[in-house]
Protein backbone atom coordinates (compact mmCIF):
# COMPACT_ATOMS: atom_id res chain seq x y z
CA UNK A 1 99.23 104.26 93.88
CA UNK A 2 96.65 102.88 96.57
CA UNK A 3 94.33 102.61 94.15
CA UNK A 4 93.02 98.84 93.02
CA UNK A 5 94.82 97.25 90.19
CA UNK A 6 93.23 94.61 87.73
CA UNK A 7 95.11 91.60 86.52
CA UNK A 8 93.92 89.05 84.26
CA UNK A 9 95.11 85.66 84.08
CA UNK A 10 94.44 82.60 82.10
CA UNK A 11 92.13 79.65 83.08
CA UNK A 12 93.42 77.60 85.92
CA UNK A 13 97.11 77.28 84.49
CA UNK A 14 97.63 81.28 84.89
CA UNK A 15 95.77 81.45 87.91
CA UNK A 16 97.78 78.56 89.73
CA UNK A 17 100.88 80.15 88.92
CA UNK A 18 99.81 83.80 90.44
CA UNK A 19 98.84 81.76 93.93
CA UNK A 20 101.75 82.18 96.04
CA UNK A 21 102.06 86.24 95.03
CA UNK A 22 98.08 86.33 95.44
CA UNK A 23 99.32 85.18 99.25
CA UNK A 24 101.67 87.96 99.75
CA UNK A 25 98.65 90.51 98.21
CA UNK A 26 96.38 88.84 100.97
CA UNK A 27 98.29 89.32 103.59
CA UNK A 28 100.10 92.74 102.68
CA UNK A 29 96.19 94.12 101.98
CA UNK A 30 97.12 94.92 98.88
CA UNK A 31 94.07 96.30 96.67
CA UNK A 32 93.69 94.36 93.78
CA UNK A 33 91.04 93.10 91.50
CA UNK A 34 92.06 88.96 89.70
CA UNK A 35 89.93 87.77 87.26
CA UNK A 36 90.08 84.83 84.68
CA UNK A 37 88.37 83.53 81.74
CA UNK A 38 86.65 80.17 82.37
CA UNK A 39 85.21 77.40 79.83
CA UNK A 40 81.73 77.74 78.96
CA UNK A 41 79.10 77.14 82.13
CA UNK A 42 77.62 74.19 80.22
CA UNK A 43 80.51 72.61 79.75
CA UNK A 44 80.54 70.29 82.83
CA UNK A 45 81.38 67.17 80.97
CA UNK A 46 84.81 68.13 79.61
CA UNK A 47 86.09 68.61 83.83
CA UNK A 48 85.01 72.47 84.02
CA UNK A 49 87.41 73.99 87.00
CA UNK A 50 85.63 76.19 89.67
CA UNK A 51 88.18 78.52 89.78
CA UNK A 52 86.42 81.34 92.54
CA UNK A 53 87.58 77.93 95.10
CA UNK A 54 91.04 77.94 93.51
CA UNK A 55 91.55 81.16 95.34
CA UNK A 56 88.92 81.39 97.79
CA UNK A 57 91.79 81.07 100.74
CA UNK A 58 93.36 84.47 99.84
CA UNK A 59 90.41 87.02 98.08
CA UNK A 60 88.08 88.48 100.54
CA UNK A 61 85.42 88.74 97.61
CA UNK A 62 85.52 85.78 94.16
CA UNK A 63 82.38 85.11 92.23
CA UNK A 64 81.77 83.71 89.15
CA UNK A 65 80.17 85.45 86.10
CA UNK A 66 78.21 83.41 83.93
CA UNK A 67 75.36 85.78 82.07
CA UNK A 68 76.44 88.69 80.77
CA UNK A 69 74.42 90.53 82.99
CA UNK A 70 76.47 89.43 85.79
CA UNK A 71 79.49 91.50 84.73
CA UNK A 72 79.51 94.94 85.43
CA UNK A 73 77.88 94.19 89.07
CA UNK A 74 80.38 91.64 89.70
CA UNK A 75 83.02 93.81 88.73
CA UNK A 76 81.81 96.95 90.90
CA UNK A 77 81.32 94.96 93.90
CA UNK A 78 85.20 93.37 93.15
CA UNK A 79 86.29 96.91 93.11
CA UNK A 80 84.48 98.01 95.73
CA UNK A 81 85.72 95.03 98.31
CA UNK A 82 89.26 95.38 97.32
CA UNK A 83 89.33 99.14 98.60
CA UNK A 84 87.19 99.34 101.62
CA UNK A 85 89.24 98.51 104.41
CA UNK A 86 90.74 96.01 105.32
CA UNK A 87 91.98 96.26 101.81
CA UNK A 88 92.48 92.80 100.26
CA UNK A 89 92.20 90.95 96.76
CA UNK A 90 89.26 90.01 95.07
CA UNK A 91 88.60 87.48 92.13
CA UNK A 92 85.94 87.29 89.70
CA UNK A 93 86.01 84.40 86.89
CA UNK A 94 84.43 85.15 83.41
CA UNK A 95 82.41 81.69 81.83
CA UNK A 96 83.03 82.46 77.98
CA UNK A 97 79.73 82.65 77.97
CA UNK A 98 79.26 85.92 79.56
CA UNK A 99 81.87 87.31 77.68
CA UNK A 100 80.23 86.48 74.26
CA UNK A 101 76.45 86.47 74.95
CA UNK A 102 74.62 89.82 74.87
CA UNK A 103 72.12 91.41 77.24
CA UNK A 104 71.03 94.55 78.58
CA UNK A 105 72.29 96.15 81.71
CA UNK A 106 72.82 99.82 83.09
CA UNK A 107 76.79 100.75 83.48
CA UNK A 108 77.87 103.10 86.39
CA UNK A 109 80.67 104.19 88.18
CA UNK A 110 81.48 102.99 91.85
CA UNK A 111 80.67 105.09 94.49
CA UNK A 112 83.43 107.60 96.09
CA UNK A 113 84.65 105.80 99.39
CA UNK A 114 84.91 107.25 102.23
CA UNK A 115 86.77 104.99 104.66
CA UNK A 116 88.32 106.80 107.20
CA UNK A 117 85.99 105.17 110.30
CA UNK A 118 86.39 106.94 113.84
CA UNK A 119 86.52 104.77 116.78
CA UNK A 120 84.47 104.61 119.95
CA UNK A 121 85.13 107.22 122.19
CA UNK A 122 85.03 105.13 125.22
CA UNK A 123 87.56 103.21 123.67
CA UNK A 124 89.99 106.03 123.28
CA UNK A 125 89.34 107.24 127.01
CA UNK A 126 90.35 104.32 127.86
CA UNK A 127 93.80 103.65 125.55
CA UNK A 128 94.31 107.47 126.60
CA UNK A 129 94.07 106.66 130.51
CA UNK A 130 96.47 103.51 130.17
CA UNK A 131 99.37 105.58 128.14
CA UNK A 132 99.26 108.62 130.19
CA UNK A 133 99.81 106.80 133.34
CA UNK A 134 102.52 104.31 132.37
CA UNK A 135 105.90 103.89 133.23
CA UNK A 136 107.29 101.97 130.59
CA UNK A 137 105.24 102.16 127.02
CA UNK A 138 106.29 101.06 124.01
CA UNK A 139 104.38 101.18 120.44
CA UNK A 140 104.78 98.75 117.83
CA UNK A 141 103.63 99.62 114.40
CA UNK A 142 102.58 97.83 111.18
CA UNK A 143 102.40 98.65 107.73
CA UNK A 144 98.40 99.59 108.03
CA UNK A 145 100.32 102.88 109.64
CA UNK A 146 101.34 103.86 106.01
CA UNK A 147 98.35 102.43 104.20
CA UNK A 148 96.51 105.13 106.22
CA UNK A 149 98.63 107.69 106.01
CA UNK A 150 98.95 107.87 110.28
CA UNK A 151 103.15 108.63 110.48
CA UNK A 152 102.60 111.90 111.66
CA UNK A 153 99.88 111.07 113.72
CA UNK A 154 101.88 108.33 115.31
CA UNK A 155 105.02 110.22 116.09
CA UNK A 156 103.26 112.73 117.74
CA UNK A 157 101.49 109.71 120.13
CA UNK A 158 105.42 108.62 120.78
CA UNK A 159 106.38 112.08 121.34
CA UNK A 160 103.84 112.75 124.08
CA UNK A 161 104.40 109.48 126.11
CA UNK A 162 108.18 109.01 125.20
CA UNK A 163 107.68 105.25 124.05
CA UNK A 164 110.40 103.61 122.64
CA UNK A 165 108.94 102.62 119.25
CA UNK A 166 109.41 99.24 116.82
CA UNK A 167 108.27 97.66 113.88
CA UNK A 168 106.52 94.20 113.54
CA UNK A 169 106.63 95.30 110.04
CA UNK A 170 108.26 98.20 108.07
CA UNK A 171 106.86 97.43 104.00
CA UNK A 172 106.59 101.04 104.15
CA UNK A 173 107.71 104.13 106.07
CA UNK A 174 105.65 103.75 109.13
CA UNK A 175 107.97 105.68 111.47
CA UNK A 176 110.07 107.65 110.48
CA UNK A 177 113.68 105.59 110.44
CA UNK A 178 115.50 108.43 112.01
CA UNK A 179 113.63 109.59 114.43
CA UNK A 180 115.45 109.24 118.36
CA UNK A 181 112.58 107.35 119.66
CA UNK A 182 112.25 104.46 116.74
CA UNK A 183 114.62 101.50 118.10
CA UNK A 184 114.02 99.09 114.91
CA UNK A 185 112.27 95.87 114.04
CA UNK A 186 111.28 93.69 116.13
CA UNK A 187 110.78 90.00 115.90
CA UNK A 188 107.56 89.55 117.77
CA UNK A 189 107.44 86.08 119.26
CA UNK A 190 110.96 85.35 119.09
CA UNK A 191 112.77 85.46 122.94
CA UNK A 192 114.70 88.72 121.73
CA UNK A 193 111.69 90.19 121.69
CA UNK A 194 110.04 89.32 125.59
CA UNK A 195 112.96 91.30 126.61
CA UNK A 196 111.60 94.58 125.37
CA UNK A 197 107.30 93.79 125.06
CA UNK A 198 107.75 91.97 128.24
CA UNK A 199 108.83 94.60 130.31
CA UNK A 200 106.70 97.01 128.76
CA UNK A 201 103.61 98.08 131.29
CA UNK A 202 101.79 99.27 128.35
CA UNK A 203 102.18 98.52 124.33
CA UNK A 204 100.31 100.45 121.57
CA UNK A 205 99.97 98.19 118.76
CA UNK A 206 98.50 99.50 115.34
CA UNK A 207 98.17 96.90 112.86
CA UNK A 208 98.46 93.56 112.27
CA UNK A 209 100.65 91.92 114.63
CA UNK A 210 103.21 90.50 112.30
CA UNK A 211 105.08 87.47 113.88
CA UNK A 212 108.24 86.44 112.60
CA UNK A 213 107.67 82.98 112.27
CA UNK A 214 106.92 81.83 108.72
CA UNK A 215 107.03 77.91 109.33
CA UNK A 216 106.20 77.11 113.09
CA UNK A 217 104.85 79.01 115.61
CA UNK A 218 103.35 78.50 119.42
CA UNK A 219 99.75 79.08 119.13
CA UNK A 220 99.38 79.40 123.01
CA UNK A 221 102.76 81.95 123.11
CA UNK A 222 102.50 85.35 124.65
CA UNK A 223 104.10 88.15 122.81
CA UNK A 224 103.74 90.33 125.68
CA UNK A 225 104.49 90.06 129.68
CA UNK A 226 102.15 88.48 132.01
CA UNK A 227 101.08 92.32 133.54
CA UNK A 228 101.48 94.04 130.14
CA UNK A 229 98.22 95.92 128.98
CA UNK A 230 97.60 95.65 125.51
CA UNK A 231 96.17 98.61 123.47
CA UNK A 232 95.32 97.01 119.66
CA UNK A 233 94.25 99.59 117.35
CA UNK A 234 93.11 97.81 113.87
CA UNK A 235 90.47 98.55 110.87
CA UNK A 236 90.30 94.44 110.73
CA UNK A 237 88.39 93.78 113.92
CA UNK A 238 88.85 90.33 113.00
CA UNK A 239 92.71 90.93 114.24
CA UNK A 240 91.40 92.42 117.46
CA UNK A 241 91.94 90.55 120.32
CA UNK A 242 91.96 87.41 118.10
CA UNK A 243 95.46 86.25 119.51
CA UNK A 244 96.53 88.06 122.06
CA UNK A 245 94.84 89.12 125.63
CA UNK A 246 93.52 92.69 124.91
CA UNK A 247 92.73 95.07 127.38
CA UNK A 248 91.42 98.10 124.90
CA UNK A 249 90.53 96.90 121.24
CA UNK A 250 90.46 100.09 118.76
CA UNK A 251 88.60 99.01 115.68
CA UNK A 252 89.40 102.65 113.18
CA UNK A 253 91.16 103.91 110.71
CA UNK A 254 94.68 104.30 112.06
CA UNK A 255 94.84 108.10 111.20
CA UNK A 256 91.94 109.15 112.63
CA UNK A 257 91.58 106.86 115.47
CA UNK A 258 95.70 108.20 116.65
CA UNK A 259 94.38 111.87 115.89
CA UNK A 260 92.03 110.92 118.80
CA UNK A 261 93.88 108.67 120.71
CA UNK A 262 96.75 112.15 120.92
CA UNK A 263 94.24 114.68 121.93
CA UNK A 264 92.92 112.43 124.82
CA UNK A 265 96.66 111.78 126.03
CA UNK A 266 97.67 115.26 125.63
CA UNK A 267 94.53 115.92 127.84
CA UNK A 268 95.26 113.80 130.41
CA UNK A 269 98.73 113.87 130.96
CA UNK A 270 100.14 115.46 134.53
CA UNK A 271 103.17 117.95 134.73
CA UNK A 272 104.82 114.69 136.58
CA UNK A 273 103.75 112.89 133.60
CA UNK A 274 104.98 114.65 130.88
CA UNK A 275 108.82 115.22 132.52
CA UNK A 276 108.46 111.68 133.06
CA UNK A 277 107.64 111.31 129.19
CA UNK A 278 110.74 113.00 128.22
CA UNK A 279 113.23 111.66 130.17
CA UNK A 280 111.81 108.39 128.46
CA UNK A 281 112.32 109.83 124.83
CA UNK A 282 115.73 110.72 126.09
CA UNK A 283 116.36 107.06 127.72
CA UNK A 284 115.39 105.79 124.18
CA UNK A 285 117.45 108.54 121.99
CA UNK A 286 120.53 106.78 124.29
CA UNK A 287 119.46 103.39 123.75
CA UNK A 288 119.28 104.37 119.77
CA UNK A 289 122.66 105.79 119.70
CA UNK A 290 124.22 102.88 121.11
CA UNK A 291 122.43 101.03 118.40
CA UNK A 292 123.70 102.98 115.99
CA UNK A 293 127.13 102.61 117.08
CA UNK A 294 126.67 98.86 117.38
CA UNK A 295 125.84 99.41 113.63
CA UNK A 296 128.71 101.44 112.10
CA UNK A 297 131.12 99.09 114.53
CA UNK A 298 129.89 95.73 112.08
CA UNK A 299 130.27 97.86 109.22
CA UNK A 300 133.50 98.48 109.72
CA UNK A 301 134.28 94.54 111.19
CA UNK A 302 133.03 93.54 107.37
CA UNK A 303 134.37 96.55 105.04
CA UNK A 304 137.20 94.88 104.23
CA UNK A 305 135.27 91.09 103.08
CA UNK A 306 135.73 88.85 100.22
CA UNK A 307 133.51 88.35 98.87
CA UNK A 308 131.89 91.75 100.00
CA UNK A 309 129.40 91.45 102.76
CA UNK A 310 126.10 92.62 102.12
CA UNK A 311 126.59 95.45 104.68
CA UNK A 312 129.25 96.80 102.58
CA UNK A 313 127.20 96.82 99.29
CA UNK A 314 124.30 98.65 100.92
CA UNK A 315 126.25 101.17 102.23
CA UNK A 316 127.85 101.69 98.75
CA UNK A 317 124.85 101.81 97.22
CA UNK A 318 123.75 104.22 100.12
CA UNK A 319 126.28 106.73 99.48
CA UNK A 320 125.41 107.21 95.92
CA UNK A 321 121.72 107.47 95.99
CA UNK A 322 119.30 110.39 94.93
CA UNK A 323 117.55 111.90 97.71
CA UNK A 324 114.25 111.54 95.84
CA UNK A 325 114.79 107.43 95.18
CA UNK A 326 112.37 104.97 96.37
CA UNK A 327 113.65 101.19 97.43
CA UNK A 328 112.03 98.35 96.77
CA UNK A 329 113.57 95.90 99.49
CA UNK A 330 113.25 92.37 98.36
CA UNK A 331 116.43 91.43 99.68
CA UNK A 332 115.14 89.02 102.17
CA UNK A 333 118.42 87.70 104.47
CA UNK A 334 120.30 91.10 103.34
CA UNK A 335 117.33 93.27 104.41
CA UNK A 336 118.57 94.24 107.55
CA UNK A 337 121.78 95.22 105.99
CA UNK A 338 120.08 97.17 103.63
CA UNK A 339 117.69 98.76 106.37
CA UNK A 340 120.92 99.87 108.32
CA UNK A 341 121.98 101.64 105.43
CA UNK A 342 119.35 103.61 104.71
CA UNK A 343 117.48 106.55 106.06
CA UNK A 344 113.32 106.48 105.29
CA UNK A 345 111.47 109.94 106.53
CA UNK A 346 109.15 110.60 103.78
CA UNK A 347 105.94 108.50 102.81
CA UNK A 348 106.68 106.34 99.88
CA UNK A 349 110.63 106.18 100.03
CA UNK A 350 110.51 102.24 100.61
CA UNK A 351 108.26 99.16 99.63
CA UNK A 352 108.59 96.01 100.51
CA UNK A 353 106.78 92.33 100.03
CA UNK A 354 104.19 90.76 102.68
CA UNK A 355 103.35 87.31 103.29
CA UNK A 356 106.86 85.86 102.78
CA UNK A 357 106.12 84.34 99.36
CA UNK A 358 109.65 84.98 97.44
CA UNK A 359 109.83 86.63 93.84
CA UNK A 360 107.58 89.48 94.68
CA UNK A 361 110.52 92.31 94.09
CA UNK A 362 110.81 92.26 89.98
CA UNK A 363 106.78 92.81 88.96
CA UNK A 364 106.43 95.17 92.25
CA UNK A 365 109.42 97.52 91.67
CA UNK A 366 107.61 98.20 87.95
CA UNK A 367 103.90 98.84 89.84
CA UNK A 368 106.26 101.28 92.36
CA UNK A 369 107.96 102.92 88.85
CA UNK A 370 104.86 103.40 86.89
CA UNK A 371 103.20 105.18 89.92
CA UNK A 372 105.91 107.52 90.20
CA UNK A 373 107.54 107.49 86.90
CA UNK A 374 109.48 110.85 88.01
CA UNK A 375 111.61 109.10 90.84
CA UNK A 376 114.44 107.15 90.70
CA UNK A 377 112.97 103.22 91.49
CA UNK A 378 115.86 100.95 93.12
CA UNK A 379 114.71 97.21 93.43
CA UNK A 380 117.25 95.48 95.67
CA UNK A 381 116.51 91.24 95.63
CA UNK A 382 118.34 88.60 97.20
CA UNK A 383 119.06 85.76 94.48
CA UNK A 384 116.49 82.83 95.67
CA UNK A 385 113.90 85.70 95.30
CA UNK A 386 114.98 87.02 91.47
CA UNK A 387 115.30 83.59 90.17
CA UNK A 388 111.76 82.95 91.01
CA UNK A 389 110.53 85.49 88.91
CA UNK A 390 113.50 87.01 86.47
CA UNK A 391 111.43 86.88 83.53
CA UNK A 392 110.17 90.15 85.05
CA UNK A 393 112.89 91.39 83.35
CA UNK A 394 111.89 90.73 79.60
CA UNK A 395 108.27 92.76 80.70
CA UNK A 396 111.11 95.78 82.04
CA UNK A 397 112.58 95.75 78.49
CA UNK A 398 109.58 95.16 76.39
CA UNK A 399 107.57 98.19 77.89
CA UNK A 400 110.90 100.53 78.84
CA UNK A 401 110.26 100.77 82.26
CA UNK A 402 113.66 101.90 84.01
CA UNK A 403 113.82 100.58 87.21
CA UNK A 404 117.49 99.48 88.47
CA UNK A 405 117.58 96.11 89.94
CA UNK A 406 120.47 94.77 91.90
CA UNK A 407 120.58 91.35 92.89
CA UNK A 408 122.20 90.23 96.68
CA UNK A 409 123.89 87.32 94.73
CA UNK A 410 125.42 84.85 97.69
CA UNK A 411 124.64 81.39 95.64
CA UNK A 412 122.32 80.22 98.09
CA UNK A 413 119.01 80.10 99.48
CA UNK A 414 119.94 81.62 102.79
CA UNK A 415 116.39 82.24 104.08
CA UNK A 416 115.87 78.49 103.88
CA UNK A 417 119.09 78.32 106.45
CA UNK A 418 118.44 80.95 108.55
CA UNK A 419 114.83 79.29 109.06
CA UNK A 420 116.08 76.17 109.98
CA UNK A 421 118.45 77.68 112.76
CA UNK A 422 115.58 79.12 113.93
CA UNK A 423 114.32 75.86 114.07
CA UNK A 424 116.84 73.85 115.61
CA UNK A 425 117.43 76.44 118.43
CA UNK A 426 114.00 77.67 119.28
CA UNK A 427 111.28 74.75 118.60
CA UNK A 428 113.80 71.15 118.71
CA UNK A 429 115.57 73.40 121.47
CA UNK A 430 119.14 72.22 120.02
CA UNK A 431 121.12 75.45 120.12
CA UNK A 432 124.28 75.10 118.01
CA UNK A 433 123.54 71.23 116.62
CA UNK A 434 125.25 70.46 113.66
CA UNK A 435 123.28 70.20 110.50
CA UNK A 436 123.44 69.85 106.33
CA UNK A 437 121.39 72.51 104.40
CA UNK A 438 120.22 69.84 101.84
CA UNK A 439 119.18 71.79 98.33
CA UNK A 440 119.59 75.29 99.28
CA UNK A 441 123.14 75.97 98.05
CA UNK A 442 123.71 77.08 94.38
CA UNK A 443 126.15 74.21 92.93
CA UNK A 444 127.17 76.94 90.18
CA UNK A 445 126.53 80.57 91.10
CA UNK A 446 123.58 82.56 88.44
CA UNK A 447 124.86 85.07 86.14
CA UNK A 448 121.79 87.28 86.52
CA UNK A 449 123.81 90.17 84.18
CA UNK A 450 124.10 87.63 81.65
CA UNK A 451 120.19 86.62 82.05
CA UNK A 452 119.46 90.67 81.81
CA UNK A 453 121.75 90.59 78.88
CA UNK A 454 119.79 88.17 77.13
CA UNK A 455 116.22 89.57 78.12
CA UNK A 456 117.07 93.26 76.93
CA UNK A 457 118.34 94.54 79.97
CA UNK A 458 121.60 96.21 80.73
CA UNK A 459 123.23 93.89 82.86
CA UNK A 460 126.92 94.34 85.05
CA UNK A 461 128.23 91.73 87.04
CA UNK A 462 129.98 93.48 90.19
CA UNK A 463 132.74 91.58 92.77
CA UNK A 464 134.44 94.70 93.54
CA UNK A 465 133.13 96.71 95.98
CA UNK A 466 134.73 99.97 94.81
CA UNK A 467 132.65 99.50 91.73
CA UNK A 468 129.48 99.12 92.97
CA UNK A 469 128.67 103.05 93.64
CA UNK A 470 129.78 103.88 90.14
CA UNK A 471 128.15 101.09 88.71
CA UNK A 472 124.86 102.25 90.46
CA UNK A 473 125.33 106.01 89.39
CA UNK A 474 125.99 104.69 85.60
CA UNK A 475 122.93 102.47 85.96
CA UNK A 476 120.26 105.48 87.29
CA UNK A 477 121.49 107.43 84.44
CA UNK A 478 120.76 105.16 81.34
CA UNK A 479 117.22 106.44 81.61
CA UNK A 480 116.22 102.49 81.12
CA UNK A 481 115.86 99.20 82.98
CA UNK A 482 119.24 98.07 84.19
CA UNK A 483 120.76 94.98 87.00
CA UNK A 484 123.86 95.22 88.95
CA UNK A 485 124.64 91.19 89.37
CA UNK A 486 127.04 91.84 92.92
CA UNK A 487 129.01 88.92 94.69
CA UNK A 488 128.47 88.94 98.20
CA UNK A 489 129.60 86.63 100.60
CA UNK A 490 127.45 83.99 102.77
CA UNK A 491 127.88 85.79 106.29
């Protein structure tokens, strides 16, 4: 919904195990309140925990309640930190204490926020200047585009300066997948990526600027070229100009500060200028087509797999879906497939997790159902990622909450691999050395329909490919929570 959620978790043994998803929240800015009971505050001898520390790293607000008093203004402050931007996590522990002493205290509702913050106006003339003079201008947008509601806002900034457009991150729909000027993800700080942000003269980036490295990194690498002017609009001015040499740092709400940041273009843009920005968009439509093409050409190189690729069981599923579904895309190493199959124009058609902490896919396709319990809810998540947290499925049963889950089942933990390619070629600089994947292969492959079986769940285990679109309409129309177990292959 948008709205903060509360979760409640026990002691230090509850609150350990919600860590690594409390990572993901943290860096996804996901709005959400964590509390846990703690012993009594006098009881220092028995090895008390301080539990606001235990999370401390990934709440922008934890505190401690240990009167009773404490409580409701703990709480409201909680609440209020977890939805003023940057939205974030908060903690607040409960001593048993507070919870079963009395005292007297006034209750009242939170304020309404109002959050949408307009930037500096000099700021804006000056972003404005820089994209209606350049040649080459690309945008690259992150997920705080759909947290703010900004798509259309955004497109129309593309439209009038024909930038190409990519995603450092694409949780949500941030751009509209369709569209002739979006040209996909991008991996910023990988080389693939100089090749596009380095020859830009000017990038417009809104967001966090999500790098693709999850283990390693270069803390002195460019993402940009040398001569490249860098626009950063952000509500976090933490982010910027924190990383990366800035030339205009927007610190806004993305919506209004792009509502702006269009007018003052759209103001300053020449006659020249605008032709110019068309034959751009047109450059890029070209450039997408031939993307496309690239795309259906692989499709059709794997169709015919066995074990099915992943590209064939995303387009299956892709034929077959309601128009009004919403995808939950935890499929890690099949996500581009699954992105290439797909079409996202409308707010709220796709979720995804943040922070690269696996297992986040079963609890968040349930949050995505219950908000929109009138939509079809598709949870698609690679294997590595359901086996960390299947007994999601016994909370699907218990409550009846009827999202379909299909699980990418290839036997292995392929992100693991793929990472340490990355590794080899890009950091050791050993391109093509010869290596053992040591613990990441699945000596006997899960039988997640079994495992659904067994937790309440309707469960179908799927190695033909011609069965997975029937499967999937058979599944959307039991009306309860249901898991497609498919057999791909390892490509």
């Amino acid at each position: 919904t948008g709205k903060p959620a509360f979760v409640n978790l026990h002691i230090e043994t509850g609150l350990a195990n919600g860590i690594s998803l409390l990572h993901n929240a943290a860096e996804g800015g996901t709005p959400l309140v964590l509390s846990a009971g703690n012993l009594d505050i006098r009881e220092l001898a028995r090895g008390r925990t301080d539990l606001a520390e235990m999370v401390r790293l990934f709440t922008k607000f934890t505190a401690e309640a240990t009167h009773p008093e404490q409580v409701p203004t703990t709480l409201r402050r909680a609440f209020n930190e977890a939805r003023t931007p940057p939205t974030g996590p908060t903690f607040v522990a409960f001593s048993a204490n507070s919870l079963d002493d009395e005292g007297e205290m006034d209750i009242y509702s939170s304020p309404q926020g109002y959050f949408r913050t307009a930037p500096d106006a000099a700021a804006v003339q000056a972003a404005a200047d820089l994209l209606a003079g350049a040649k080459r201008p690309v945008i690259v947008v992150g997920d705080r585009v759909a947290q703010s509601g900004a798509t259309a806002e955004v497109v129309r900034v593309a439209e009038l300066t024909g930038a190409s457009v990519y995603s450092s991150s694409y949780s949500e729909m941030n751009f509209p997948s369709t569209h002739p000027q979006y040209l996909s993800g991008i991996k910023i700080g990988f080389p693939e990526s100089m090749g596009v942000l380095g020859a830009a003269d000017v990038v417009l980036a809104i967001g966090k600027l999500s790098t693709a490295y999850y283990m390693f990194s270069d803390p002195a690498m460019r993402f940009f070229g040398d001569d490249t002017k860098l626009i950063h609009l952000d509500q976090d001015g933490g982010r910027v100009g924190s990383s990366q040499p800035t030339d205009v740092g927007i610190i806004a709400d993305p919506k209004t500060g792009l509502a702006m940041l269009a007018e003052a273009v759209e103001a300053n843009m020449s006659g020249s200028a605008r032709e110019a920005a068309k034959g751009r968009a047109d450059d890029a439509a070209t450039m997408k087509a031939a993307m496309d093409e690239a795309v259906e050409s692989r499709l059709k190189d794997r169709w015919d797999m066995n074990p099915m690729s992943a590209d064939r069981m995303m387009a299956e599923i892709a034929k077959v879906m309601p128009s009004d579904s919403i995808i939950i895309n935890d499929a890690v190493t099949s996500g581009a497939a699954l992105l290439n199959s797909f079409d996202f124009t409308e707010p709220g058609s796709i979720f995804g997790g943040r922070g690269g902490a696996l297992g986040w896919g079963m609890g968040g396709a349930m949050g995505v159902k219950l908000a929109n319990p009138d939509r079809p809810v598709v949870a698609i998540a690679g294997d590595g990622s359901a086996m960390m947290t299947v007994q999601g499925l016994w909370t699907a049963a218990s409550d009846g909450i009827p999202v379909v889950y299909v699980v990418c089942n290839n036997s292995e933990y392929r992100i693991l691999k793929v990472n340490m390619d990355i590794y080899k070629d890009l950091v050791l600089k050993q391109p093509g050395a010869e290596s053992r994947y040591m613990g990441m292969d699945f000596p006997v492959r899960p039988n997640f329909a079994q495992i659904a079986e067994a937790m309440g769940v309707y469960g179908r285990r799927i190695d033909d490919p011609e069965q997975v679109g029937p499967a999937m309409t058979d599944a959307l129309a039991l009306g309860k929570p249901a898991l497609l177990d498919i057999v791909i292959g390892n490509q």
